[in-house]
N, C-alpha and C. Protein backbone atom coordinates (compact mmCIF):
# COMPACT_ATOMS: atom_id res chain seq x y z
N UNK A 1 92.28 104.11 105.26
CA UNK A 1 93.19 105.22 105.08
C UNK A 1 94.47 104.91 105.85
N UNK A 2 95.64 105.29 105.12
CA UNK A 2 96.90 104.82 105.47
C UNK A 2 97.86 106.28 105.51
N UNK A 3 98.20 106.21 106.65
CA UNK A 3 99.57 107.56 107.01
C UNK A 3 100.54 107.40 107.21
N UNK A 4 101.96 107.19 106.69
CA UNK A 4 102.90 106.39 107.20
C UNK A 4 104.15 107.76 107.36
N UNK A 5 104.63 108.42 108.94
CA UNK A 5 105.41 109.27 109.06
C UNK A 5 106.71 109.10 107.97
N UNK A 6 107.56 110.07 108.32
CA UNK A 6 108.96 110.11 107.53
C UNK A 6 109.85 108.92 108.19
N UNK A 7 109.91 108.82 108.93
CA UNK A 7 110.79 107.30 109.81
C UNK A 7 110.45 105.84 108.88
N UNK A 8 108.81 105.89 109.27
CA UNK A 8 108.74 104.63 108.32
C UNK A 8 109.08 104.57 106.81
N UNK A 9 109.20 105.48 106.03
CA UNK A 9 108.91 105.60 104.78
C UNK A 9 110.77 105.07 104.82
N UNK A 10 111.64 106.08 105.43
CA UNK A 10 112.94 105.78 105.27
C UNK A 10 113.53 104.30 105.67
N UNK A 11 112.28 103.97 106.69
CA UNK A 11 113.08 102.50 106.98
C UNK A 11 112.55 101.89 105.91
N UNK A 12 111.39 101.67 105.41
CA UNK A 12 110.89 100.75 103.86
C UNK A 12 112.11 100.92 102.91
N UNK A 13 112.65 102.41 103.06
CA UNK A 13 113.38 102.89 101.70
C UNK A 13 114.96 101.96 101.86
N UNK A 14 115.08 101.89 103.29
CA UNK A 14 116.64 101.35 103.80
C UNK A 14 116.64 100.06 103.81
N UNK A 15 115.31 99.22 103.62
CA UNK A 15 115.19 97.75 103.97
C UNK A 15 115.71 97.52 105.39
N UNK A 16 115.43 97.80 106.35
CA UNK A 16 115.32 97.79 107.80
C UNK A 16 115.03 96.83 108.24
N UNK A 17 114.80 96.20 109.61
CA UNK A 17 114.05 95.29 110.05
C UNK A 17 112.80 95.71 110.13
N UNK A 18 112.01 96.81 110.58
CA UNK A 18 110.66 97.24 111.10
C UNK A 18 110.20 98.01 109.87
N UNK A 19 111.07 97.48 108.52
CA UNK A 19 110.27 97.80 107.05
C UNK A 19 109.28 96.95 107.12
N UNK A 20 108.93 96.00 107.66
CA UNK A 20 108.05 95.25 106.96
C UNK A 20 106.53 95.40 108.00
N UNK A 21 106.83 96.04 108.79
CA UNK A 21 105.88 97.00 109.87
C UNK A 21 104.79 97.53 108.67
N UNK A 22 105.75 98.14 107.60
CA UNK A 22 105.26 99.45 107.19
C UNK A 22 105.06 98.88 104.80
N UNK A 23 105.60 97.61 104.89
CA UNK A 23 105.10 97.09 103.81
C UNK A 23 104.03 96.90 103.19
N UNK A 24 102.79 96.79 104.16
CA UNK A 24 101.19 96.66 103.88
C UNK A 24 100.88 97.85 103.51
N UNK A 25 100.89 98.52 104.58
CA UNK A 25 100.17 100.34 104.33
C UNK A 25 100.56 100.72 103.01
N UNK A 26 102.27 101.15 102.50
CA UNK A 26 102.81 101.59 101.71
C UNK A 26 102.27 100.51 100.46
N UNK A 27 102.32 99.27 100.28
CA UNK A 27 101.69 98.86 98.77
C UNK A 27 100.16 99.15 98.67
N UNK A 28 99.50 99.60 99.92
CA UNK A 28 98.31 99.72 99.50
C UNK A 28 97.82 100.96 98.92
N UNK A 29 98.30 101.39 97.98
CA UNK A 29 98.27 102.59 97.32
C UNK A 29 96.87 103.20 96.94
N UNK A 30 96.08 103.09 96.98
CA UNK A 30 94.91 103.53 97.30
C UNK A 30 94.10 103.95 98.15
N UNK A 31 94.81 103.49 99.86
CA UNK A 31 94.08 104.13 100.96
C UNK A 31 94.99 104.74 101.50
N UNK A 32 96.40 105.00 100.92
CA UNK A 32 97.59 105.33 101.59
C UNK A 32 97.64 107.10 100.65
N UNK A 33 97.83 107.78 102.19
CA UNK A 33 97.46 109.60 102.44
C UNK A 33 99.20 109.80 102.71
N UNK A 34 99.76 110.98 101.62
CA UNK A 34 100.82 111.06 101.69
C UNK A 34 100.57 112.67 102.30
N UNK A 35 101.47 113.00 102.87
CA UNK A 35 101.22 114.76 103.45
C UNK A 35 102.60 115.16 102.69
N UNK A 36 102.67 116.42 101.93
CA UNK A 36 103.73 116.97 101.68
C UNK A 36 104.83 116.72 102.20
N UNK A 37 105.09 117.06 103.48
CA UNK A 37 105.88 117.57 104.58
C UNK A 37 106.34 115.88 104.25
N UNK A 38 106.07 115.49 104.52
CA UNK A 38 106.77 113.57 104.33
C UNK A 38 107.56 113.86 103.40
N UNK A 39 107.06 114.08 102.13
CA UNK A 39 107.80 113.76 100.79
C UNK A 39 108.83 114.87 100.97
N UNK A 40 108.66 115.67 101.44
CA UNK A 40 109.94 116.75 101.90
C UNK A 40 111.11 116.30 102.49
N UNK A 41 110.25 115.73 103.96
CA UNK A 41 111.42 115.31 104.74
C UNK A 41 112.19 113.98 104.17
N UNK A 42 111.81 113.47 103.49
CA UNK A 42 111.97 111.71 103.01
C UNK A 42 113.16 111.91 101.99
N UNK A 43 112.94 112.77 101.13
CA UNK A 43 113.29 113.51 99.92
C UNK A 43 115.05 113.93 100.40
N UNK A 44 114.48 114.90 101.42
CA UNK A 44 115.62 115.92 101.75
C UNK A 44 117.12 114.98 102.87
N UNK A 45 116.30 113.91 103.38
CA UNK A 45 117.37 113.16 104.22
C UNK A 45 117.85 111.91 103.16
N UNK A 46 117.12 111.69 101.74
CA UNK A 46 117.67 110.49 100.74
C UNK A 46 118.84 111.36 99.73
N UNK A 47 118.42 112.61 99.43
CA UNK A 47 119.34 113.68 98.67
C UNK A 47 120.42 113.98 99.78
N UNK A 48 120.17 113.54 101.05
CA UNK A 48 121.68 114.09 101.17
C UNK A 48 122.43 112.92 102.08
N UNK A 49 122.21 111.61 102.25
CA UNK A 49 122.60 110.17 102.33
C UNK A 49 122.80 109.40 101.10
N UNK A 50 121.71 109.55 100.08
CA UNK A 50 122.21 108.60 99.09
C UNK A 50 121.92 109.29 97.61
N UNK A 51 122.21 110.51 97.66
CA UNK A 51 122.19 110.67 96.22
C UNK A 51 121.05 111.45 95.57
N UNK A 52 120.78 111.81 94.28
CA UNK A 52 119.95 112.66 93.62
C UNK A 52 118.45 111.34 93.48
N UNK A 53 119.20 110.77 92.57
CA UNK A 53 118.99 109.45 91.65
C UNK A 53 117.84 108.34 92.61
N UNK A 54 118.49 108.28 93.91
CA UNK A 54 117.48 107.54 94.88
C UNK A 54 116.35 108.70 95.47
N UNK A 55 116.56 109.94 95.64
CA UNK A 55 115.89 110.66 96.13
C UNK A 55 114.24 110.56 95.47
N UNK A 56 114.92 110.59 93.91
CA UNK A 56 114.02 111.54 93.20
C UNK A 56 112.99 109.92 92.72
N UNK A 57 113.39 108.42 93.11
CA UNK A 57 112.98 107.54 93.35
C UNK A 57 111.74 107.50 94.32
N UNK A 58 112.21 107.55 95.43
CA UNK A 58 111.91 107.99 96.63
C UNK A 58 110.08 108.50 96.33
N UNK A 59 110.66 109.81 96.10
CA UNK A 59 109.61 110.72 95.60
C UNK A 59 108.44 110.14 94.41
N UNK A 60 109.14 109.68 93.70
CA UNK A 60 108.77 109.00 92.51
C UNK A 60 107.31 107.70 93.37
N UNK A 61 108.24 107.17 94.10
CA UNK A 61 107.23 105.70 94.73
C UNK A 61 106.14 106.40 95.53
N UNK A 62 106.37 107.65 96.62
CA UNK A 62 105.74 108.01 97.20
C UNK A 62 104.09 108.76 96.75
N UNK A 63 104.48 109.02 95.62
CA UNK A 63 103.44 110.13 95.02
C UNK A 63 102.39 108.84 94.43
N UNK A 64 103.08 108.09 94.56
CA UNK A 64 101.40 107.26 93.79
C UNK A 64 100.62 107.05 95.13
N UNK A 65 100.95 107.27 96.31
CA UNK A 65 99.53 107.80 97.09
C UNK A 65 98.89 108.96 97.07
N UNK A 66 98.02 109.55 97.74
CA UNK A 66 97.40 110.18 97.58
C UNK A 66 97.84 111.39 98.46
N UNK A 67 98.78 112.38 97.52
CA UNK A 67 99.76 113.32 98.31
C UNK A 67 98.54 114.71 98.62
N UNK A 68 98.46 114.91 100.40
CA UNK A 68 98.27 116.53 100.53
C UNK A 68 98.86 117.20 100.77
N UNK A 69 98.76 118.57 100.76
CA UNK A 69 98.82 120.00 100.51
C UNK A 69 98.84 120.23 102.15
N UNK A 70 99.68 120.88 102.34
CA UNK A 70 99.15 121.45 103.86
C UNK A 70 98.71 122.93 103.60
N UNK A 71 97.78 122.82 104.49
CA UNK A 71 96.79 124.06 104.66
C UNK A 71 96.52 124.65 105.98
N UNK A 72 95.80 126.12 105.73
CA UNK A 72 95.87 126.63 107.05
C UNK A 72 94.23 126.09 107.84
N UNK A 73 93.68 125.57 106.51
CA UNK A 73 91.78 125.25 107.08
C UNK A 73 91.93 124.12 107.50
């Protein structure tokens, strides 16, 4: 199982140096646990740095993990 905060996701997204920290987890799309709140925050700082178009990318790559729901249980 793979969790990768909003920092890493944006540095993968920016091609960073410490993207490649976070290159394994993120292609491993099958043990990789997305939490809402990521795709929010990831979403909401790419829509307003680079556009609709990369955002909705963004979002797009992220959801083929396995996105939760936050809950109160």
């Amino acid at each position: 199982m793979n969790i990768v905060d909003s920092s890493g996701w944006l540095s993968y997204f920016a091609d960073e140096p410490s993207a490649k920290y976070f290159q394994l987890p993120l292609c491993d799309t099958g043990s990789l646990i997305v939490p809402v709140i990521t795709i929010y925050e990831v979403s909401k700082v790419l829509l307003r740095e680079s556009g609709e178009n990369e955002a909705l990318q963004a979002v797009s790559a992220m959801q083929k993990g396995r996105v939760i729901d936050l809950t109160t249980t």
